[in-house]
C-alpha atoms as a PDB file:
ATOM      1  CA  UNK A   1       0.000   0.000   0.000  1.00  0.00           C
ATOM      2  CA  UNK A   2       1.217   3.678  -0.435  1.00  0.00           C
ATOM      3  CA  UNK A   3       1.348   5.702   2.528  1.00  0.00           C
ATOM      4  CA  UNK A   4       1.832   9.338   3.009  1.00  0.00           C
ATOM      5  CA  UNK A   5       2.650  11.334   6.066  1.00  0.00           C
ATOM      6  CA  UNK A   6      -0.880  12.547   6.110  1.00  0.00           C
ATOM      7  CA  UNK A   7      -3.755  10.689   6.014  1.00  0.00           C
ATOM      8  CA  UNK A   8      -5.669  10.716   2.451  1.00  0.00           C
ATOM      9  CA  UNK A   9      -9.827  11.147   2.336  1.00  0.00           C
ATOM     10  CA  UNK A  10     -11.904  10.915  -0.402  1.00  0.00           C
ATOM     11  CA  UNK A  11     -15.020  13.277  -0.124  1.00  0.00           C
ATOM     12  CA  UNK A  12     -16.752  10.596  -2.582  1.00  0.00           C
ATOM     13  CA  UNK A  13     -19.114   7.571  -2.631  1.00  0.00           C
ATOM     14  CA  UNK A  14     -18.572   6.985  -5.847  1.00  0.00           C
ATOM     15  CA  UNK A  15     -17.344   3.220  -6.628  1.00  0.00           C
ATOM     16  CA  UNK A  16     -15.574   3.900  -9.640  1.00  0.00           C
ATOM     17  CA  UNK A  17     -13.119   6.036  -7.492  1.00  0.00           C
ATOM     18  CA  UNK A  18     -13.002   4.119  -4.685  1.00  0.00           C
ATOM     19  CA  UNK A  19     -12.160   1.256  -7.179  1.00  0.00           C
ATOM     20  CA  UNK A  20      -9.291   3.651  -9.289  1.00  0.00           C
ATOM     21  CA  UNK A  21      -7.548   4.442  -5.459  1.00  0.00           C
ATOM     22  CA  UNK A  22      -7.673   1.227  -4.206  1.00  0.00           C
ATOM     23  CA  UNK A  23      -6.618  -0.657  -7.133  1.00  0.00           C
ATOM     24  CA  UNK A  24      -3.480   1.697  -7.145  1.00  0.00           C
ATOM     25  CA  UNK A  25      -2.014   0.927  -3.785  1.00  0.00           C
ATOM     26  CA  UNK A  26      -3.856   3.984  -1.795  1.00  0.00           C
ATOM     27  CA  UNK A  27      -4.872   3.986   1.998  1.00  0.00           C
ATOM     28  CA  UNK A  28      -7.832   6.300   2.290  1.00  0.00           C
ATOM     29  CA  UNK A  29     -10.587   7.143   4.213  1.00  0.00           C
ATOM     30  CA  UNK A  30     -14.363   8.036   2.450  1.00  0.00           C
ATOM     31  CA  UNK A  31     -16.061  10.908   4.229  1.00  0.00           C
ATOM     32  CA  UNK A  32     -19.071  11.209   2.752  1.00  0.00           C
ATOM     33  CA  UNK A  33     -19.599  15.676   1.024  1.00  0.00           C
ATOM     34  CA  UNK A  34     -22.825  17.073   1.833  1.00  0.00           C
ATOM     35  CA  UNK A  35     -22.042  19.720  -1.175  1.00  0.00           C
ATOM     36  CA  UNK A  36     -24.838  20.075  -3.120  1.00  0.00           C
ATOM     37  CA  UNK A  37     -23.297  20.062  -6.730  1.00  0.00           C
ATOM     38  CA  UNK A  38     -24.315  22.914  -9.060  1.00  0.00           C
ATOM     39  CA  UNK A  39     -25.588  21.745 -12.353  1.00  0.00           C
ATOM     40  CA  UNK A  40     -24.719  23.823 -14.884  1.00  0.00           C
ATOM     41  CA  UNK A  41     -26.033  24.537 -18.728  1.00  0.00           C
ATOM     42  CA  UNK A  42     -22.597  25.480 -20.269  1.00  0.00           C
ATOM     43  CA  UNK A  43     -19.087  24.324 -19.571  1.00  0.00           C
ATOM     44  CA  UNK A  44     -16.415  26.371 -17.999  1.00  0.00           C
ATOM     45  CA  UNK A  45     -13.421  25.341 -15.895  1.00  0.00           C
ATOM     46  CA  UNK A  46     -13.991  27.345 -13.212  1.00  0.00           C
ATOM     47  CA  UNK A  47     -17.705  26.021 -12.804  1.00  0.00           C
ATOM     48  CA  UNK A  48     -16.141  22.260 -12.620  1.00  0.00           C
ATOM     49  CA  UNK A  49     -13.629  23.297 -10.586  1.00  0.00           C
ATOM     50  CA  UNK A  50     -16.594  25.057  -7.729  1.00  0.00           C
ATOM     51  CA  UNK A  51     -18.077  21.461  -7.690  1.00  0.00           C
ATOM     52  CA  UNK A  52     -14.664  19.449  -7.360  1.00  0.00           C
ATOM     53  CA  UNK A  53     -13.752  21.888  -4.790  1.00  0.00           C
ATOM     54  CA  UNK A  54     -16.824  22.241  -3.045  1.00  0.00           C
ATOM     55  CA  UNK A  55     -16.812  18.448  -2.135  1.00  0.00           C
ATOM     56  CA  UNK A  56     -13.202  18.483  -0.889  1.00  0.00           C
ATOM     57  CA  UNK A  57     -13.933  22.092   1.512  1.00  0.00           C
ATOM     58  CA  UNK A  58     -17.216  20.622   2.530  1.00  0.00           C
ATOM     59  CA  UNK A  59     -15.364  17.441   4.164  1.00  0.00           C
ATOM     60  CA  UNK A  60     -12.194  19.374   5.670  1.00  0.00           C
ATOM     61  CA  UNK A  61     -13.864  22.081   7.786  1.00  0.00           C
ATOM     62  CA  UNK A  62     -16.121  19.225   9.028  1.00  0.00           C
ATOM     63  CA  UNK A  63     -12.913  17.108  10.359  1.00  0.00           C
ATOM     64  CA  UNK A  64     -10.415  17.357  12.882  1.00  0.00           C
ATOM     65  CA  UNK A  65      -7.757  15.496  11.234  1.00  0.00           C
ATOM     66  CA  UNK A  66      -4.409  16.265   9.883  1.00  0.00           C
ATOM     67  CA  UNK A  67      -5.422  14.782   6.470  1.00  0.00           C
ATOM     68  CA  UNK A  68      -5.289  15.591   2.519  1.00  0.00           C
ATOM     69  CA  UNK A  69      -9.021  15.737   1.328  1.00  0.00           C
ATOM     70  CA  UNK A  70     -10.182  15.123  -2.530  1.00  0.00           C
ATOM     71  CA  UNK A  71     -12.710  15.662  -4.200  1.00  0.00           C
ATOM     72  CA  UNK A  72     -13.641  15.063  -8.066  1.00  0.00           C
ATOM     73  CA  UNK A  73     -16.097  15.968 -10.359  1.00  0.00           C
ATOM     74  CA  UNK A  74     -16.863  14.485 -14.092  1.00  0.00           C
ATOM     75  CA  UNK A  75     -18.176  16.385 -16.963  1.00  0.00           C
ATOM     76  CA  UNK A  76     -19.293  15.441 -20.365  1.00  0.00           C
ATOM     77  CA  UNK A  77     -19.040  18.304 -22.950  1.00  0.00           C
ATOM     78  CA  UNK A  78     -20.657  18.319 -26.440  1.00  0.00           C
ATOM     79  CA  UNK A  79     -19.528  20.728 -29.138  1.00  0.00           C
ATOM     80  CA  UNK A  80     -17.400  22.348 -26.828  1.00  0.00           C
ATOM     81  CA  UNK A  81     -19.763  24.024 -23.986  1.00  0.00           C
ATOM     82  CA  UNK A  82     -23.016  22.011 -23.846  1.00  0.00           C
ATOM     83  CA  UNK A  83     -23.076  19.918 -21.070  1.00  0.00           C
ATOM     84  CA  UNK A  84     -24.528  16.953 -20.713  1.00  0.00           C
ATOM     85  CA  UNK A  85     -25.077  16.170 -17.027  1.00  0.00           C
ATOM     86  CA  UNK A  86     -26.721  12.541 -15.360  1.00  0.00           C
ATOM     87  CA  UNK A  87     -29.675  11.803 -16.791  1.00  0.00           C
ATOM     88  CA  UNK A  88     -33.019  12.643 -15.021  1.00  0.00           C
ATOM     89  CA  UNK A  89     -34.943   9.950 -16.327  1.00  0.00           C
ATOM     90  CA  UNK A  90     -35.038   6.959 -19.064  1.00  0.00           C
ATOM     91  CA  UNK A  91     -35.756   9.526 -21.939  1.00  0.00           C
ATOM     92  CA  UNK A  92     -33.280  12.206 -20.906  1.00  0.00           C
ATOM     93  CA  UNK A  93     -30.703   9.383 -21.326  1.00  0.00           C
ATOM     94  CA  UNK A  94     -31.701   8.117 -24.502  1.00  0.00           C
ATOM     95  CA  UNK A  95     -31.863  11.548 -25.315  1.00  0.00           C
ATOM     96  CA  UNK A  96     -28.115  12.206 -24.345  1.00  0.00           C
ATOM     97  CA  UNK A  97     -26.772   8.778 -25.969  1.00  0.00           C
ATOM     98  CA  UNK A  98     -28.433  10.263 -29.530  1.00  0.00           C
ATOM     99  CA  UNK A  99     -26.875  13.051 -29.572  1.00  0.00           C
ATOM    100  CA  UNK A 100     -23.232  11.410 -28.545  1.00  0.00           C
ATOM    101  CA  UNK A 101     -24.114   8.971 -31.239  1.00  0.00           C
ATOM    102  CA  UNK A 102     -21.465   9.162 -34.373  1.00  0.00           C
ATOM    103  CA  UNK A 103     -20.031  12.123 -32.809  1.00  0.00           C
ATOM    104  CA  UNK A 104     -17.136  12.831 -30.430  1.00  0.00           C
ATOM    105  CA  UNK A 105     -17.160  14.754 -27.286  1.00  0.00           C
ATOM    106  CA  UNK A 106     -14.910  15.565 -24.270  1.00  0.00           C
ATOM    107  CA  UNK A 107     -14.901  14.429 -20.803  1.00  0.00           C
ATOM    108  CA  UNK A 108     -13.158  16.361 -18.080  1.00  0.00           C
ATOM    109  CA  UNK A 109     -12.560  15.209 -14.636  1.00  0.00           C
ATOM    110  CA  UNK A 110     -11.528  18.180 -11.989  1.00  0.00           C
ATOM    111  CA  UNK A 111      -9.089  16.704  -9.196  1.00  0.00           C
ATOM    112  CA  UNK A 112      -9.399  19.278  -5.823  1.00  0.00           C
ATOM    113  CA  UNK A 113      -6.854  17.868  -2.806  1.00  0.00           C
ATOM    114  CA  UNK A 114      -7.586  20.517   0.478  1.00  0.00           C
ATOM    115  CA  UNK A 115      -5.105  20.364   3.537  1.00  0.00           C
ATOM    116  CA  UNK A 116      -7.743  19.866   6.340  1.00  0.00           C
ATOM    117  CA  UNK A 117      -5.455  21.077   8.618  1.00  0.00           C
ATOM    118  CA  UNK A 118      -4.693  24.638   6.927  1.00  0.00           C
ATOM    119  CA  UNK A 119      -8.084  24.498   4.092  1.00  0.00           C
ATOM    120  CA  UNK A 120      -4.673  25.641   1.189  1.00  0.00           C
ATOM    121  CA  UNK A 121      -5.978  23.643  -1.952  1.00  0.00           C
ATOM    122  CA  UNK A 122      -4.871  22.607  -5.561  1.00  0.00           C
ATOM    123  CA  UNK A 123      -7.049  21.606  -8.293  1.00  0.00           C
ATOM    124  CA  UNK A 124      -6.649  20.283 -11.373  1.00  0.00           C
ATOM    125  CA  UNK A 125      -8.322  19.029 -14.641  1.00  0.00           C
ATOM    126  CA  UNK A 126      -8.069  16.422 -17.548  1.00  0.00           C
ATOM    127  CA  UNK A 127      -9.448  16.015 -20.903  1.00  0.00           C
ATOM    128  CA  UNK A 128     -10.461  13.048 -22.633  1.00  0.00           C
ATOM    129  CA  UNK A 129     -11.743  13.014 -25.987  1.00  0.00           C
ATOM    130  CA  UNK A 130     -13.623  10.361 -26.529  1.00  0.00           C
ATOM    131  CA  UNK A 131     -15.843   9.045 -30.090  1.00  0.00           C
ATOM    132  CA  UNK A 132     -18.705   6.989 -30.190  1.00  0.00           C
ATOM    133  CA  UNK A 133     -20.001   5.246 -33.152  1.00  0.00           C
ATOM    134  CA  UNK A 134     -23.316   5.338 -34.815  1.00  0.00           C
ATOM    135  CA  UNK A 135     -25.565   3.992 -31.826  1.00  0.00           C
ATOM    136  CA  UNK A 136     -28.668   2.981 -33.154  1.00  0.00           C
ATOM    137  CA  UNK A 137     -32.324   2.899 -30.958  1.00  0.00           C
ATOM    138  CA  UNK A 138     -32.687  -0.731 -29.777  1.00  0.00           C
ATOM    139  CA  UNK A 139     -29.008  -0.356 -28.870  1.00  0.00           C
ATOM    140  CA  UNK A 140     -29.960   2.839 -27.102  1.00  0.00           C
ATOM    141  CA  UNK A 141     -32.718   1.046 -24.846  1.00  0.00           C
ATOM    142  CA  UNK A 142     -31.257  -2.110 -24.352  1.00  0.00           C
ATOM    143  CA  UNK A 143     -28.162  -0.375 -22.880  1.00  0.00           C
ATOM    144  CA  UNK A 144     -30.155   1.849 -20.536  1.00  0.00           C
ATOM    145  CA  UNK A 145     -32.268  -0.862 -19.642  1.00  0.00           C
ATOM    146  CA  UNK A 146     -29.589  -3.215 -19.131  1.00  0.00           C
ATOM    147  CA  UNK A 147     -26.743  -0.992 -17.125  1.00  0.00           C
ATOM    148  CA  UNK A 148     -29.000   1.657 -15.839  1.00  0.00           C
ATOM    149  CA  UNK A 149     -26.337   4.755 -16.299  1.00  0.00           C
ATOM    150  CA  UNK A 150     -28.838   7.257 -14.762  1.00  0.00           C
ATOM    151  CA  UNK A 151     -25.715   7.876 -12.015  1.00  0.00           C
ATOM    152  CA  UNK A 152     -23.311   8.896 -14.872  1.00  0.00           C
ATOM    153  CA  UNK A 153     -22.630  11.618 -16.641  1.00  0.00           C
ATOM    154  CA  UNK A 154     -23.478  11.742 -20.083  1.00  0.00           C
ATOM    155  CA  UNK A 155     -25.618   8.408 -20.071  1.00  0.00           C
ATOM    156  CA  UNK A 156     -22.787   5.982 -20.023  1.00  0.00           C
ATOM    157  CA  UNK A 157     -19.900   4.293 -18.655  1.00  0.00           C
ATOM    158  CA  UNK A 158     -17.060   4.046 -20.300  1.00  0.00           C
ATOM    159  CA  UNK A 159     -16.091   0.166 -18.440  1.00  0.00           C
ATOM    160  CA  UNK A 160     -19.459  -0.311 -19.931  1.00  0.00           C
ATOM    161  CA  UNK A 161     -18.087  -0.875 -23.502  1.00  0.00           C
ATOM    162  CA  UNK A 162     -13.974  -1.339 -23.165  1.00  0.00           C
ATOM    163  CA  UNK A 163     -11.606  -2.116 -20.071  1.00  0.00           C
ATOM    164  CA  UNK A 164      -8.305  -0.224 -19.613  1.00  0.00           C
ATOM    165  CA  UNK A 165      -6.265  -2.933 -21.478  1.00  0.00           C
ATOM    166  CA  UNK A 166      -8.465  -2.744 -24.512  1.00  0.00           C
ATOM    167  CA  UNK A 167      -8.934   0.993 -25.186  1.00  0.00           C
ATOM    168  CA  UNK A 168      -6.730   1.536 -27.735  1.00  0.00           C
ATOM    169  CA  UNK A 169      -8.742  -1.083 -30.205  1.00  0.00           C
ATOM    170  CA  UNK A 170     -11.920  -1.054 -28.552  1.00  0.00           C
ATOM    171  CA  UNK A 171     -13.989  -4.369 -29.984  1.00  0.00           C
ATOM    172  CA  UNK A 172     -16.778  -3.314 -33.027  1.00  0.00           C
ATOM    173  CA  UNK A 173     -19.970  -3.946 -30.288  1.00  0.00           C
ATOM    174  CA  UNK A 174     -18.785  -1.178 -28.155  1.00  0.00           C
ATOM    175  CA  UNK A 175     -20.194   2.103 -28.542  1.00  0.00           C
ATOM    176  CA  UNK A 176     -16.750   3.824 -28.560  1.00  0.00           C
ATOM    177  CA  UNK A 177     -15.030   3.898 -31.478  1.00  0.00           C
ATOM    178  CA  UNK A 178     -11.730   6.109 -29.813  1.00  0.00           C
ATOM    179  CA  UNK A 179     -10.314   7.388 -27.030  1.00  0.00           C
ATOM    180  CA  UNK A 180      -7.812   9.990 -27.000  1.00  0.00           C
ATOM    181  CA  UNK A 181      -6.365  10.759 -23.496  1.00  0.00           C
ATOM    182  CA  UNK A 182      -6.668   9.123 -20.014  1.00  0.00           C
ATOM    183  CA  UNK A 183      -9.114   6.214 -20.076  1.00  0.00           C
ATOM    184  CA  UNK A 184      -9.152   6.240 -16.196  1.00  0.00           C
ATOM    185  CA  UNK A 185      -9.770   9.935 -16.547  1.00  0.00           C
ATOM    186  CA  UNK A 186     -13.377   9.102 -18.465  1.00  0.00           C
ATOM    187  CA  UNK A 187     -13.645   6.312 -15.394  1.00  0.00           C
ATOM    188  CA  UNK A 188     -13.951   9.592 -12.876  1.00  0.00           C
ATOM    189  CA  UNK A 189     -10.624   9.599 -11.895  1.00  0.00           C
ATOM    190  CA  UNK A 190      -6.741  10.249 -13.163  1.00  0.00           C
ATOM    191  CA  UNK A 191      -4.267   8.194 -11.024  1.00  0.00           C
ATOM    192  CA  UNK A 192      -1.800   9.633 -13.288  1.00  0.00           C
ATOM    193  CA  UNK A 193      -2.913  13.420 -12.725  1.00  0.00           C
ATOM    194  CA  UNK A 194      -3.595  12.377  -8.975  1.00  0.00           C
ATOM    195  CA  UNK A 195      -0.275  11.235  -8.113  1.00  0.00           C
ATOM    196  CA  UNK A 196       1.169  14.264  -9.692  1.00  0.00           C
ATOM    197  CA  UNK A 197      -1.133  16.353  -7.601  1.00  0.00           C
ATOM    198  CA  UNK A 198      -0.451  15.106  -4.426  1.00  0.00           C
ATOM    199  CA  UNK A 199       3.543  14.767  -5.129  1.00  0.00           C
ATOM    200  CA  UNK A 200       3.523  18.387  -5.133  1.00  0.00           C
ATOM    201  CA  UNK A 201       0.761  19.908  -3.239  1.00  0.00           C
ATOM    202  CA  UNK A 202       2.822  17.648  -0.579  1.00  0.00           C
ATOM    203  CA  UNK A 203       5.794  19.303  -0.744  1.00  0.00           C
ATOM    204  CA  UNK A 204       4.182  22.920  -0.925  1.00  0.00           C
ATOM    205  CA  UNK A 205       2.997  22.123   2.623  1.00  0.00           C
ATOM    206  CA  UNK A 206       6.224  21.050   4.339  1.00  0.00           C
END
Protein backbone atom coordinates (compact mmCIF):
# COMPACT_ATOMS: atom_id res chain seq x y z
CA UNK A 1 0.00 0.00 0.00
CA UNK A 2 1.22 3.68 -0.43
CA UNK A 3 1.35 5.70 2.53
CA UNK A 4 1.83 9.34 3.01
CA UNK A 5 2.65 11.33 6.07
CA UNK A 6 -0.88 12.55 6.11
CA UNK A 7 -3.76 10.69 6.01
CA UNK A 8 -5.67 10.72 2.45
CA UNK A 9 -9.83 11.15 2.34
CA UNK A 10 -11.90 10.91 -0.40
CA UNK A 11 -15.02 13.28 -0.12
CA UNK A 12 -16.75 10.60 -2.58
CA UNK A 13 -19.11 7.57 -2.63
CA UNK A 14 -18.57 6.99 -5.85
CA UNK A 15 -17.34 3.22 -6.63
CA UNK A 16 -15.57 3.90 -9.64
CA UNK A 17 -13.12 6.04 -7.49
CA UNK A 18 -13.00 4.12 -4.69
CA UNK A 19 -12.16 1.26 -7.18
CA UNK A 20 -9.29 3.65 -9.29
CA UNK A 21 -7.55 4.44 -5.46
CA UNK A 22 -7.67 1.23 -4.21
CA UNK A 23 -6.62 -0.66 -7.13
CA UNK A 24 -3.48 1.70 -7.14
CA UNK A 25 -2.01 0.93 -3.79
CA UNK A 26 -3.86 3.98 -1.80
CA UNK A 27 -4.87 3.99 2.00
CA UNK A 28 -7.83 6.30 2.29
CA UNK A 29 -10.59 7.14 4.21
CA UNK A 30 -14.36 8.04 2.45
CA UNK A 31 -16.06 10.91 4.23
CA UNK A 32 -19.07 11.21 2.75
CA UNK A 33 -19.60 15.68 1.02
CA UNK A 34 -22.83 17.07 1.83
CA UNK A 35 -22.04 19.72 -1.18
CA UNK A 36 -24.84 20.07 -3.12
CA UNK A 37 -23.30 20.06 -6.73
CA UNK A 38 -24.31 22.91 -9.06
CA UNK A 39 -25.59 21.74 -12.35
CA UNK A 40 -24.72 23.82 -14.88
CA UNK A 41 -26.03 24.54 -18.73
CA UNK A 42 -22.60 25.48 -20.27
CA UNK A 43 -19.09 24.32 -19.57
CA UNK A 44 -16.42 26.37 -18.00
CA UNK A 45 -13.42 25.34 -15.89
CA UNK A 46 -13.99 27.35 -13.21
CA UNK A 47 -17.70 26.02 -12.80
CA UNK A 48 -16.14 22.26 -12.62
CA UNK A 49 -13.63 23.30 -10.59
CA UNK A 50 -16.59 25.06 -7.73
CA UNK A 51 -18.08 21.46 -7.69
CA UNK A 52 -14.66 19.45 -7.36
CA UNK A 53 -13.75 21.89 -4.79
CA UNK A 54 -16.82 22.24 -3.04
CA UNK A 55 -16.81 18.45 -2.14
CA UNK A 56 -13.20 18.48 -0.89
CA UNK A 57 -13.93 22.09 1.51
CA UNK A 58 -17.22 20.62 2.53
CA UNK A 59 -15.36 17.44 4.16
CA UNK A 60 -12.19 19.37 5.67
CA UNK A 61 -13.86 22.08 7.79
CA UNK A 62 -16.12 19.23 9.03
CA UNK A 63 -12.91 17.11 10.36
CA UNK A 64 -10.42 17.36 12.88
CA UNK A 65 -7.76 15.50 11.23
CA UNK A 66 -4.41 16.26 9.88
CA UNK A 67 -5.42 14.78 6.47
CA UNK A 68 -5.29 15.59 2.52
CA UNK A 69 -9.02 15.74 1.33
CA UNK A 70 -10.18 15.12 -2.53
CA UNK A 71 -12.71 15.66 -4.20
CA UNK A 72 -13.64 15.06 -8.07
CA UNK A 73 -16.10 15.97 -10.36
CA UNK A 74 -16.86 14.49 -14.09
CA UNK A 75 -18.18 16.39 -16.96
CA UNK A 76 -19.29 15.44 -20.36
CA UNK A 77 -19.04 18.30 -22.95
CA UNK A 78 -20.66 18.32 -26.44
CA UNK A 79 -19.53 20.73 -29.14
CA UNK A 80 -17.40 22.35 -26.83
CA UNK A 81 -19.76 24.02 -23.99
CA UNK A 82 -23.02 22.01 -23.85
CA UNK A 83 -23.08 19.92 -21.07
CA UNK A 84 -24.53 16.95 -20.71
CA UNK A 85 -25.08 16.17 -17.03
CA UNK A 86 -26.72 12.54 -15.36
CA UNK A 87 -29.68 11.80 -16.79
CA UNK A 88 -33.02 12.64 -15.02
CA UNK A 89 -34.94 9.95 -16.33
CA UNK A 90 -35.04 6.96 -19.06
CA UNK A 91 -35.76 9.53 -21.94
CA UNK A 92 -33.28 12.21 -20.91
CA UNK A 93 -30.70 9.38 -21.33
CA UNK A 94 -31.70 8.12 -24.50
CA UNK A 95 -31.86 11.55 -25.32
CA UNK A 96 -28.11 12.21 -24.34
CA UNK A 97 -26.77 8.78 -25.97
CA UNK A 98 -28.43 10.26 -29.53
CA UNK A 99 -26.87 13.05 -29.57
CA UNK A 100 -23.23 11.41 -28.54
CA UNK A 101 -24.11 8.97 -31.24
CA UNK A 102 -21.47 9.16 -34.37
CA UNK A 103 -20.03 12.12 -32.81
CA UNK A 104 -17.14 12.83 -30.43
CA UNK A 105 -17.16 14.75 -27.29
CA UNK A 106 -14.91 15.56 -24.27
CA UNK A 107 -14.90 14.43 -20.80
CA UNK A 108 -13.16 16.36 -18.08
CA UNK A 109 -12.56 15.21 -14.64
CA UNK A 110 -11.53 18.18 -11.99
CA UNK A 111 -9.09 16.70 -9.20
CA UNK A 112 -9.40 19.28 -5.82
CA UNK A 113 -6.85 17.87 -2.81
CA UNK A 114 -7.59 20.52 0.48
CA UNK A 115 -5.10 20.36 3.54
CA UNK A 116 -7.74 19.87 6.34
CA UNK A 117 -5.46 21.08 8.62
CA UNK A 118 -4.69 24.64 6.93
CA UNK A 119 -8.08 24.50 4.09
CA UNK A 120 -4.67 25.64 1.19
CA UNK A 121 -5.98 23.64 -1.95
CA UNK A 122 -4.87 22.61 -5.56
CA UNK A 123 -7.05 21.61 -8.29
CA UNK A 124 -6.65 20.28 -11.37
CA UNK A 125 -8.32 19.03 -14.64
CA UNK A 126 -8.07 16.42 -17.55
CA UNK A 127 -9.45 16.01 -20.90
CA UNK A 128 -10.46 13.05 -22.63
CA UNK A 129 -11.74 13.01 -25.99
CA UNK A 130 -13.62 10.36 -26.53
CA UNK A 131 -15.84 9.04 -30.09
CA UNK A 132 -18.71 6.99 -30.19
CA UNK A 133 -20.00 5.25 -33.15
CA UNK A 134 -23.32 5.34 -34.81
CA UNK A 135 -25.57 3.99 -31.83
CA UNK A 136 -28.67 2.98 -33.15
CA UNK A 137 -32.32 2.90 -30.96
CA UNK A 138 -32.69 -0.73 -29.78
CA UNK A 139 -29.01 -0.36 -28.87
CA UNK A 140 -29.96 2.84 -27.10
CA UNK A 141 -32.72 1.05 -24.85
CA UNK A 142 -31.26 -2.11 -24.35
CA UNK A 143 -28.16 -0.38 -22.88
CA UNK A 144 -30.15 1.85 -20.54
CA UNK A 145 -32.27 -0.86 -19.64
CA UNK A 146 -29.59 -3.22 -19.13
CA UNK A 147 -26.74 -0.99 -17.13
CA UNK A 148 -29.00 1.66 -15.84
CA UNK A 149 -26.34 4.75 -16.30
CA UNK A 150 -28.84 7.26 -14.76
CA UNK A 151 -25.71 7.88 -12.02
CA UNK A 152 -23.31 8.90 -14.87
CA UNK A 153 -22.63 11.62 -16.64
CA UNK A 154 -23.48 11.74 -20.08
CA UNK A 155 -25.62 8.41 -20.07
CA UNK A 156 -22.79 5.98 -20.02
CA UNK A 157 -19.90 4.29 -18.66
CA UNK A 158 -17.06 4.05 -20.30
CA UNK A 159 -16.09 0.17 -18.44
CA UNK A 160 -19.46 -0.31 -19.93
CA UNK A 161 -18.09 -0.88 -23.50
CA UNK A 162 -13.97 -1.34 -23.16
CA UNK A 163 -11.61 -2.12 -20.07
CA UNK A 164 -8.31 -0.22 -19.61
CA UNK A 165 -6.26 -2.93 -21.48
CA UNK A 166 -8.47 -2.74 -24.51
CA UNK A 167 -8.93 0.99 -25.19
CA UNK A 168 -6.73 1.54 -27.73
CA UNK A 169 -8.74 -1.08 -30.21
CA UNK A 170 -11.92 -1.05 -28.55
CA UNK A 171 -13.99 -4.37 -29.98
CA UNK A 172 -16.78 -3.31 -33.03
CA UNK A 173 -19.97 -3.95 -30.29
CA UNK A 174 -18.79 -1.18 -28.16
CA UNK A 175 -20.19 2.10 -28.54
CA UNK A 176 -16.75 3.82 -28.56
CA UNK A 177 -15.03 3.90 -31.48
CA UNK A 178 -11.73 6.11 -29.81
CA UNK A 179 -10.31 7.39 -27.03
CA UNK A 180 -7.81 9.99 -27.00
CA UNK A 181 -6.37 10.76 -23.50
CA UNK A 182 -6.67 9.12 -20.01
CA UNK A 183 -9.11 6.21 -20.08
CA UNK A 184 -9.15 6.24 -16.20
CA UNK A 185 -9.77 9.93 -16.55
CA UNK A 186 -13.38 9.10 -18.47
CA UNK A 187 -13.65 6.31 -15.39
CA UNK A 188 -13.95 9.59 -12.88
CA UNK A 189 -10.62 9.60 -11.89
CA UNK A 190 -6.74 10.25 -13.16
CA UNK A 191 -4.27 8.19 -11.02
CA UNK A 192 -1.80 9.63 -13.29
CA UNK A 193 -2.91 13.42 -12.72
CA UNK A 194 -3.60 12.38 -8.98
CA UNK A 195 -0.28 11.24 -8.11
CA UNK A 196 1.17 14.26 -9.69
CA UNK A 197 -1.13 16.35 -7.60
CA UNK A 198 -0.45 15.11 -4.43
CA UNK A 199 3.54 14.77 -5.13
CA UNK A 200 3.52 18.39 -5.13
CA UNK A 201 0.76 19.91 -3.24
CA UNK A 202 2.82 17.65 -0.58
CA UNK A 203 5.79 19.30 -0.74
CA UNK A 204 4.18 22.92 -0.92
CA UNK A 205 3.00 22.12 2.62
CA UNK A 206 6.22 21.05 4.34
Amino acid sequence: MKNFAKKIILASNSPRRKEILLRYGYEFEIVKSFYKEEKFETFSYENIKKNSLGKALDVAQRIQSDAVVIGADTMVILDSVCLLNKPRNFNEAVFMLKNLSANSHDVVTSISLVDAKSLKSVTDFTLTKVTFREIYDDEIINYIKNKNPMDKAGSYGIQDFISEDNFFNPPKASFIQKIDGDYLNVVGFSIESFEKMLGSFSKALQ
